[in-house]
Protein backbone atom coordinates (compact mmCIF):
# COMPACT_ATOMS: atom_id res chain seq x y z
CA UNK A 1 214.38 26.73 242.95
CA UNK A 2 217.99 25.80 243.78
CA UNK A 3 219.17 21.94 243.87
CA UNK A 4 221.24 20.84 246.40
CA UNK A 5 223.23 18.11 246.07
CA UNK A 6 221.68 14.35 246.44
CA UNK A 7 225.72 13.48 247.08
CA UNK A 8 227.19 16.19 248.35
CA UNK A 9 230.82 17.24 246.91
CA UNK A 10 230.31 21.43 247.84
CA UNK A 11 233.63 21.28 249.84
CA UNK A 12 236.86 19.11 249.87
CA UNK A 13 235.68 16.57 252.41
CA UNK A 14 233.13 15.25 249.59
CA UNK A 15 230.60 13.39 252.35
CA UNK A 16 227.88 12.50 249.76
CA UNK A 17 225.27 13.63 252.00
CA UNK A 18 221.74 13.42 250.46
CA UNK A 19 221.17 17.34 251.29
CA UNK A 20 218.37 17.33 249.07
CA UNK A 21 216.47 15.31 251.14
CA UNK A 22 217.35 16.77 254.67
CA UNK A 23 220.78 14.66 255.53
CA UNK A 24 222.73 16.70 257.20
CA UNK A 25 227.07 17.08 255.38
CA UNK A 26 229.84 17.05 257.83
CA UNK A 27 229.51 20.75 257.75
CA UNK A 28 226.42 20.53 259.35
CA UNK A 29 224.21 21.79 256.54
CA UNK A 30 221.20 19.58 255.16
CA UNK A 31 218.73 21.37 253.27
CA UNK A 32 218.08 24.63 254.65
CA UNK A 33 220.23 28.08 253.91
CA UNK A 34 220.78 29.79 257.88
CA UNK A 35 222.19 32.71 258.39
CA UNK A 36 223.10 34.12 261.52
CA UNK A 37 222.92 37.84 261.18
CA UNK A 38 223.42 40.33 258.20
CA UNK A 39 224.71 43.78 259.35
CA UNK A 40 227.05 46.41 258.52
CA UNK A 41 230.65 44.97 259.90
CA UNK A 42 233.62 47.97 260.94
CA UNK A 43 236.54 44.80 262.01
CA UNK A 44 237.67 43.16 258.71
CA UNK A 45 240.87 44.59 256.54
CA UNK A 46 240.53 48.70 256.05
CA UNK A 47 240.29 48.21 252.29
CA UNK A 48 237.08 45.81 253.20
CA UNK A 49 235.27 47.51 255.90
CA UNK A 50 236.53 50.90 255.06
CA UNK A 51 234.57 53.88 256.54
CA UNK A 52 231.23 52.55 255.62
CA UNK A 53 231.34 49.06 256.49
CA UNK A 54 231.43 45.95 255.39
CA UNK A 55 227.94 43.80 254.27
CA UNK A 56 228.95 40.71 256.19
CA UNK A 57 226.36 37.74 255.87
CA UNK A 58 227.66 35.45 258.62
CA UNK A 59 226.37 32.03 257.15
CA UNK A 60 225.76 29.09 260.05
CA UNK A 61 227.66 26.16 259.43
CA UNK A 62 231.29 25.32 258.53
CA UNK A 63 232.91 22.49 256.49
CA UNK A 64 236.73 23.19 258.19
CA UNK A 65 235.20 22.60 262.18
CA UNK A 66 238.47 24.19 263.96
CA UNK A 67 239.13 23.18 267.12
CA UNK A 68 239.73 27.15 267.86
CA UNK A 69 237.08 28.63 266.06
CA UNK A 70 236.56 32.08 267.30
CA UNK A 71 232.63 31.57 265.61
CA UNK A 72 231.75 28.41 266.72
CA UNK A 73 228.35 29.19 268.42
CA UNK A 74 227.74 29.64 264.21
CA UNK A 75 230.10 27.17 262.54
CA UNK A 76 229.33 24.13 265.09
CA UNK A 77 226.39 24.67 267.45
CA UNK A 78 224.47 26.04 264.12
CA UNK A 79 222.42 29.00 265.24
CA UNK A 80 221.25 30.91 263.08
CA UNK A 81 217.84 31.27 261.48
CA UNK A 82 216.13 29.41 258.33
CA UNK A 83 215.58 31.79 254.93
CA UNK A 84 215.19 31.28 251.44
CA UNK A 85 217.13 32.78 248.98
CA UNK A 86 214.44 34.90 247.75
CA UNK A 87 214.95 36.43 251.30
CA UNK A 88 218.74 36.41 250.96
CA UNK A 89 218.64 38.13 247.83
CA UNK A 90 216.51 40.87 249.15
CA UNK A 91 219.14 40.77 252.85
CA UNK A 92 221.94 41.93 250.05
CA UNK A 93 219.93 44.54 248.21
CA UNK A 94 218.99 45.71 252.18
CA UNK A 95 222.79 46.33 252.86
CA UNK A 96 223.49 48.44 249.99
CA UNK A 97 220.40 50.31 250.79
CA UNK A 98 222.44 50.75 254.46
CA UNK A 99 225.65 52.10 252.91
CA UNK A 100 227.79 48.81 252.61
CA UNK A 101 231.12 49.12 250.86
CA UNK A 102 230.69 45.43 249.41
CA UNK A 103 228.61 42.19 250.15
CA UNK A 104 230.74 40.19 252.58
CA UNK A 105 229.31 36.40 252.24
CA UNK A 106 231.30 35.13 255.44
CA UNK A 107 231.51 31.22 255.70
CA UNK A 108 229.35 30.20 252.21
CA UNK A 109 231.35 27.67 250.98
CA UNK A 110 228.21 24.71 252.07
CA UNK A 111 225.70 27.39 250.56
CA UNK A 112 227.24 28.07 247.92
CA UNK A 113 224.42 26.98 245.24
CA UNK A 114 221.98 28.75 247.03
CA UNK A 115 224.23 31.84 247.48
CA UNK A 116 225.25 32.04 243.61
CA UNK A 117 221.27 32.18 242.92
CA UNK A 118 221.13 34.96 245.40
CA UNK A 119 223.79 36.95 243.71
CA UNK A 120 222.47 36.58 240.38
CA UNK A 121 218.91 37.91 242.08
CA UNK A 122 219.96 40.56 243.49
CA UNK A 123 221.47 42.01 240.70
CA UNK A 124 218.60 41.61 238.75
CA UNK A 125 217.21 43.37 241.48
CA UNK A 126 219.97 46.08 240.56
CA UNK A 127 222.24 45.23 243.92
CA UNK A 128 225.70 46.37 242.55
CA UNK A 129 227.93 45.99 245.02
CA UNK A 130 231.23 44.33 244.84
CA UNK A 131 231.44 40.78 246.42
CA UNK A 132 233.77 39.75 248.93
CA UNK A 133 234.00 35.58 249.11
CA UNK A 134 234.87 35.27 252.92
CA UNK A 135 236.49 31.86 253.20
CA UNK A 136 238.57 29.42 255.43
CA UNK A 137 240.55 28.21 252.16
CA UNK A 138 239.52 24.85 251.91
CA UNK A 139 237.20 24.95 248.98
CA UNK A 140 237.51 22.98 245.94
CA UNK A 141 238.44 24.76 242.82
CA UNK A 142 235.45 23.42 241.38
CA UNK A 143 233.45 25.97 243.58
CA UNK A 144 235.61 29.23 243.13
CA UNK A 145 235.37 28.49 239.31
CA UNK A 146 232.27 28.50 239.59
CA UNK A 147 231.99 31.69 241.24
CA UNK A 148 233.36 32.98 237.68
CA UNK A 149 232.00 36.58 237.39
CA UNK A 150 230.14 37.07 240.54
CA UNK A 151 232.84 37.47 242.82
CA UNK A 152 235.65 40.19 242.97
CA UNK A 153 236.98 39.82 246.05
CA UNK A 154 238.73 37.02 247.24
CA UNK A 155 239.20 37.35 251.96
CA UNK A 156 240.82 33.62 251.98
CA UNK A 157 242.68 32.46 255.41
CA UNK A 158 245.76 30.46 254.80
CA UNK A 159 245.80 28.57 258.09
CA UNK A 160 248.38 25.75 257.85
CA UNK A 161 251.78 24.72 255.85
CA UNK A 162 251.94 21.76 257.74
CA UNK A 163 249.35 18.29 257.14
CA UNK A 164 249.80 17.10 260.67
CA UNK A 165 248.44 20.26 262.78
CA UNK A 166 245.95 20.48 259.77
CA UNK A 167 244.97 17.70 260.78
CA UNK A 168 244.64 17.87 264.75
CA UNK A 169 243.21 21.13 264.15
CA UNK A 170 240.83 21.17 261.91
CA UNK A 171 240.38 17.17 260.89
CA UNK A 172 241.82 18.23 257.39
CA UNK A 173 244.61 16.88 257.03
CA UNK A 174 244.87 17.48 253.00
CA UNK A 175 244.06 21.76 254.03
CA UNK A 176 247.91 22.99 252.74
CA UNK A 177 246.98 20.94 249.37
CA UNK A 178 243.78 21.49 248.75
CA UNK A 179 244.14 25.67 250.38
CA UNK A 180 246.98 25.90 247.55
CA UNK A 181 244.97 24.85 244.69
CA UNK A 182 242.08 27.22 245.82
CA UNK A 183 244.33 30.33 246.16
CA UNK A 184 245.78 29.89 242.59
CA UNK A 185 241.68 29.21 241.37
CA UNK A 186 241.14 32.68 243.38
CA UNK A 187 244.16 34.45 242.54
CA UNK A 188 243.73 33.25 238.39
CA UNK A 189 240.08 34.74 238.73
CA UNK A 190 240.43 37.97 239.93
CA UNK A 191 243.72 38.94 239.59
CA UNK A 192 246.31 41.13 241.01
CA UNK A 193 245.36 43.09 244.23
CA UNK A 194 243.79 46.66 242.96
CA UNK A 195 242.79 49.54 244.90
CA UNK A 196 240.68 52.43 243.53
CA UNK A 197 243.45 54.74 244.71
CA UNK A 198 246.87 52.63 244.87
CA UNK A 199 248.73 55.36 246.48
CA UNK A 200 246.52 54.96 249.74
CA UNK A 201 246.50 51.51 251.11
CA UNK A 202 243.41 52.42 252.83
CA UNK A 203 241.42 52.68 250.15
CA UNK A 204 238.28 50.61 248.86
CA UNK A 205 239.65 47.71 246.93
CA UNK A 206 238.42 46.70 243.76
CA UNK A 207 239.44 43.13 243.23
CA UNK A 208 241.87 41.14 244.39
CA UNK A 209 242.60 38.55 246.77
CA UNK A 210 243.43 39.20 250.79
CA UNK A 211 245.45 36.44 252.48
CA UNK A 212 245.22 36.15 256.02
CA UNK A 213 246.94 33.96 258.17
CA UNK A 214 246.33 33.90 262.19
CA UNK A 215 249.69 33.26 264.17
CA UNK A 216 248.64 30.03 266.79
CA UNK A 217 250.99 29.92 270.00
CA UNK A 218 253.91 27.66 269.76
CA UNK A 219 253.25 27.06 266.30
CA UNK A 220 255.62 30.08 264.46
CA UNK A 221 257.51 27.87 262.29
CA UNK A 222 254.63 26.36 260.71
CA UNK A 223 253.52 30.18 259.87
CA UNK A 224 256.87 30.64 258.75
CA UNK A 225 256.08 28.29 256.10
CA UNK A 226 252.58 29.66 255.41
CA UNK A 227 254.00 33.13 254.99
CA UNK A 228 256.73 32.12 253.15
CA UNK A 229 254.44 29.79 249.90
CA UNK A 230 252.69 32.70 250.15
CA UNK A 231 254.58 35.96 249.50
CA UNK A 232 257.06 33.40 247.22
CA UNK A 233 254.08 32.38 244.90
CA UNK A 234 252.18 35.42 244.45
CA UNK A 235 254.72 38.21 245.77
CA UNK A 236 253.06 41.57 245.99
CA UNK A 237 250.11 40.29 243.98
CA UNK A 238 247.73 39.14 246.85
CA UNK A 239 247.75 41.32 250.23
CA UNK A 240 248.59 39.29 252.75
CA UNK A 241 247.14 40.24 256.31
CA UNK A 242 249.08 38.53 259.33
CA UNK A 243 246.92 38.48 262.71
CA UNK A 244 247.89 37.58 266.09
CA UNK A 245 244.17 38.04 267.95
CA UNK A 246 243.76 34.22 268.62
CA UNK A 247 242.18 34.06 272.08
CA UNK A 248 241.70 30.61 273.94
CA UNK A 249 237.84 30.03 275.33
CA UNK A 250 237.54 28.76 278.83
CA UNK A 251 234.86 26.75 277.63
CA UNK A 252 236.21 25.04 274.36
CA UNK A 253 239.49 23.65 275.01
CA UNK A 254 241.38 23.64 272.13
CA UNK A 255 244.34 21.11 272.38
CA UNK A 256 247.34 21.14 270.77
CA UNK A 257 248.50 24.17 273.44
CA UNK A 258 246.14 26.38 272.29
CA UNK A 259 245.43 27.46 275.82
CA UNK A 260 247.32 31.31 275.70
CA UNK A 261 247.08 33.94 273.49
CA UNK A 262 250.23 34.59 271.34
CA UNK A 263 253.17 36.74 272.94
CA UNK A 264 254.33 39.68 271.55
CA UNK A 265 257.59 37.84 270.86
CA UNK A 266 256.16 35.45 268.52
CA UNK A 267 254.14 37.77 266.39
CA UNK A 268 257.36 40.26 266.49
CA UNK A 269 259.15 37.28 265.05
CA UNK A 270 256.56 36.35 262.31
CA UNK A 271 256.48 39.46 261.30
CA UNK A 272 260.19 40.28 261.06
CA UNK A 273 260.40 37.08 258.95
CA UNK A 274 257.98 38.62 256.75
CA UNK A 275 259.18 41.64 255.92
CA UNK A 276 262.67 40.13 255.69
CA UNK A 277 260.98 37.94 253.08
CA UNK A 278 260.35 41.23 250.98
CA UNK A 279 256.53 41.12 252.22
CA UNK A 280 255.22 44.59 251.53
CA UNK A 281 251.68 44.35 250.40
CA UNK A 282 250.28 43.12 253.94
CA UNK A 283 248.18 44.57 256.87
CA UNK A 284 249.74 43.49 260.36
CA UNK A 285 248.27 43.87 263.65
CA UNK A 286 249.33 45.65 266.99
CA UNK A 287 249.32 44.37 270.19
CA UNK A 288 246.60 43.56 272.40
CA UNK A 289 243.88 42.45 269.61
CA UNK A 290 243.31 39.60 271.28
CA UNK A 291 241.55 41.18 273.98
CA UNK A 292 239.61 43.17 272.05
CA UNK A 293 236.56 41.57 270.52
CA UNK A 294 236.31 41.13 267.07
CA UNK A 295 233.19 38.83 266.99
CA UNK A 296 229.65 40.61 266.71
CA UNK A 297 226.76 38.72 268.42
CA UNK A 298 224.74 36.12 266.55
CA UNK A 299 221.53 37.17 267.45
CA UNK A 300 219.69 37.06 263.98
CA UNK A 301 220.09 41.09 262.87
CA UNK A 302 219.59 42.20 259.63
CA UNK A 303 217.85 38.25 258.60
């Protein structure tokens, strides 16, 4: 039996929430483990998803809470369905049985005792596959130590340089800080970025750490800045994947003038400062993602 915190400290926020005994943390999470579906996934990175697919575990629940979250029916209205982790052990061993490249835990960062006693299951079980940590970035680097031999993939977002939109974004105003600190944790675990074939870029990759950072409209300079600590830090040893699919919701204002998608202008000009920067290890995105739909319905598959 896994024991969750009587004061929770899981993420950066630190609540103290008695989990243990059903009090819910600011991410939401009290004492149960929901997931929201568990199903072969064909829209992250190519080295991720490849051919295959990807084993994403969408978990329900989010410590970050983003005003723009493009999951939110998951990471703030919290559906999703109740399992054990006996049950989320034997979910994993199900996707490899289905083909999956990797195990794609998406969101686990409030789960992430139960989720490390799932991992360690499952390969007892003889699950092999390689594990991809699918994270916002605000994680403590308590918790990725932690992770210390059960993860070898690191799909991190780098959302802000700045404290202030941090902060009317996401309520997190210490994110740059505390995002840094994870990255090196992540990037000191794992490693340099490694394909199995590093002449194709397409390829399956081993370990590593991905980067991503999603352009917000009117706010280039700050991913100036994001792109910039990133490629000067770790230089072609993290992949860095720059998006532009933010799409505004109708029906969950935003703020901050989050109410268009971005132009073509502004992601041409993020991206132009990026290679300019020397960025070459990076996946970029053509236009017109945003009106396609990445997001996969939550309707309890695969739990």
């Amino acid at each position: 039996m896994t024991s969750l915190p009587g004061s929770c400290t899981l993420c950066p926020r630190a609540c103290g929430a008695d989990r243990a005994h059903g009090q819910r943390g600011q991410c939401g999470a009290a004492d149960e483990l929901r997931v929201a579906r568990a199903a072969l996934h064909f829209w992250e990175e190519p080295p991720i998803s490849g051919e295959a697919g990807s084993g994403a575990v969408f978990f329900s629940h989010c410590p970050l809470r983003c005003s723009y979250c493009q999951n939110i029916e998951i990471s703030q209205d919290g559906v999703g369905k109740d399992i054990a982790v006996e049950r989320l052990a034997e979910i994993f061993c199900e996707l490899e049985g289905k083909g999956a490249l990797n195990l794609n835990l998406v969101t686990p960062t409030h789960y992430r005792l139960q989720v490390r006693a799932a991992l360690i299951l499952a390969r007892q079980a003889g699950c092999s596959l390689p594990v991809v940590y699918n994270t916002s970035g605000y994680e403590t680097v308590e918790s990725i130590e932690a992770l210390e031999g059960l993860v070898d993939i690191y799909l991190t977002d780098f959302k802000y340089a700045s404290a202030e939109l941090a902060g009317a974004l996401s309520g997190a105003p210490d994110y740059p800080e505390v995002a840094s600190a994870a990255l090196d944790a992540m990037f000191a675990q794992v490693g340099r970025y490694r394909l199995q074939d590093p002449d194709d870029p397409f390829s399956p990759l081993e370990r590593g750490v991905i980067v991503r950072h999603l352009l917000l409209p009117g706010h280039l300079e700050d991913s100036r800045k994001v792109i910039s600590h990133v490629q000067g830090r770790y230089g072609d040893g993290v992949c860095l994947s720059i998006m532009n699919q933010y799409t505004p919701r109708a029906d969950r204002p935003a703020g901050e003038g989050l109410d268009r998608a971005v132009d073509e202008t502004e992601y041409s000009a993020l991206v132009d400062y990026a290679l300019g920067l020397g960025v070459t290890n990076s996946f970029m995105q053509e236009g017109g993602t945003a009106e396609e739909s990445f997001i996969p319905p939550f309707d309890n598959e695969g739990v």
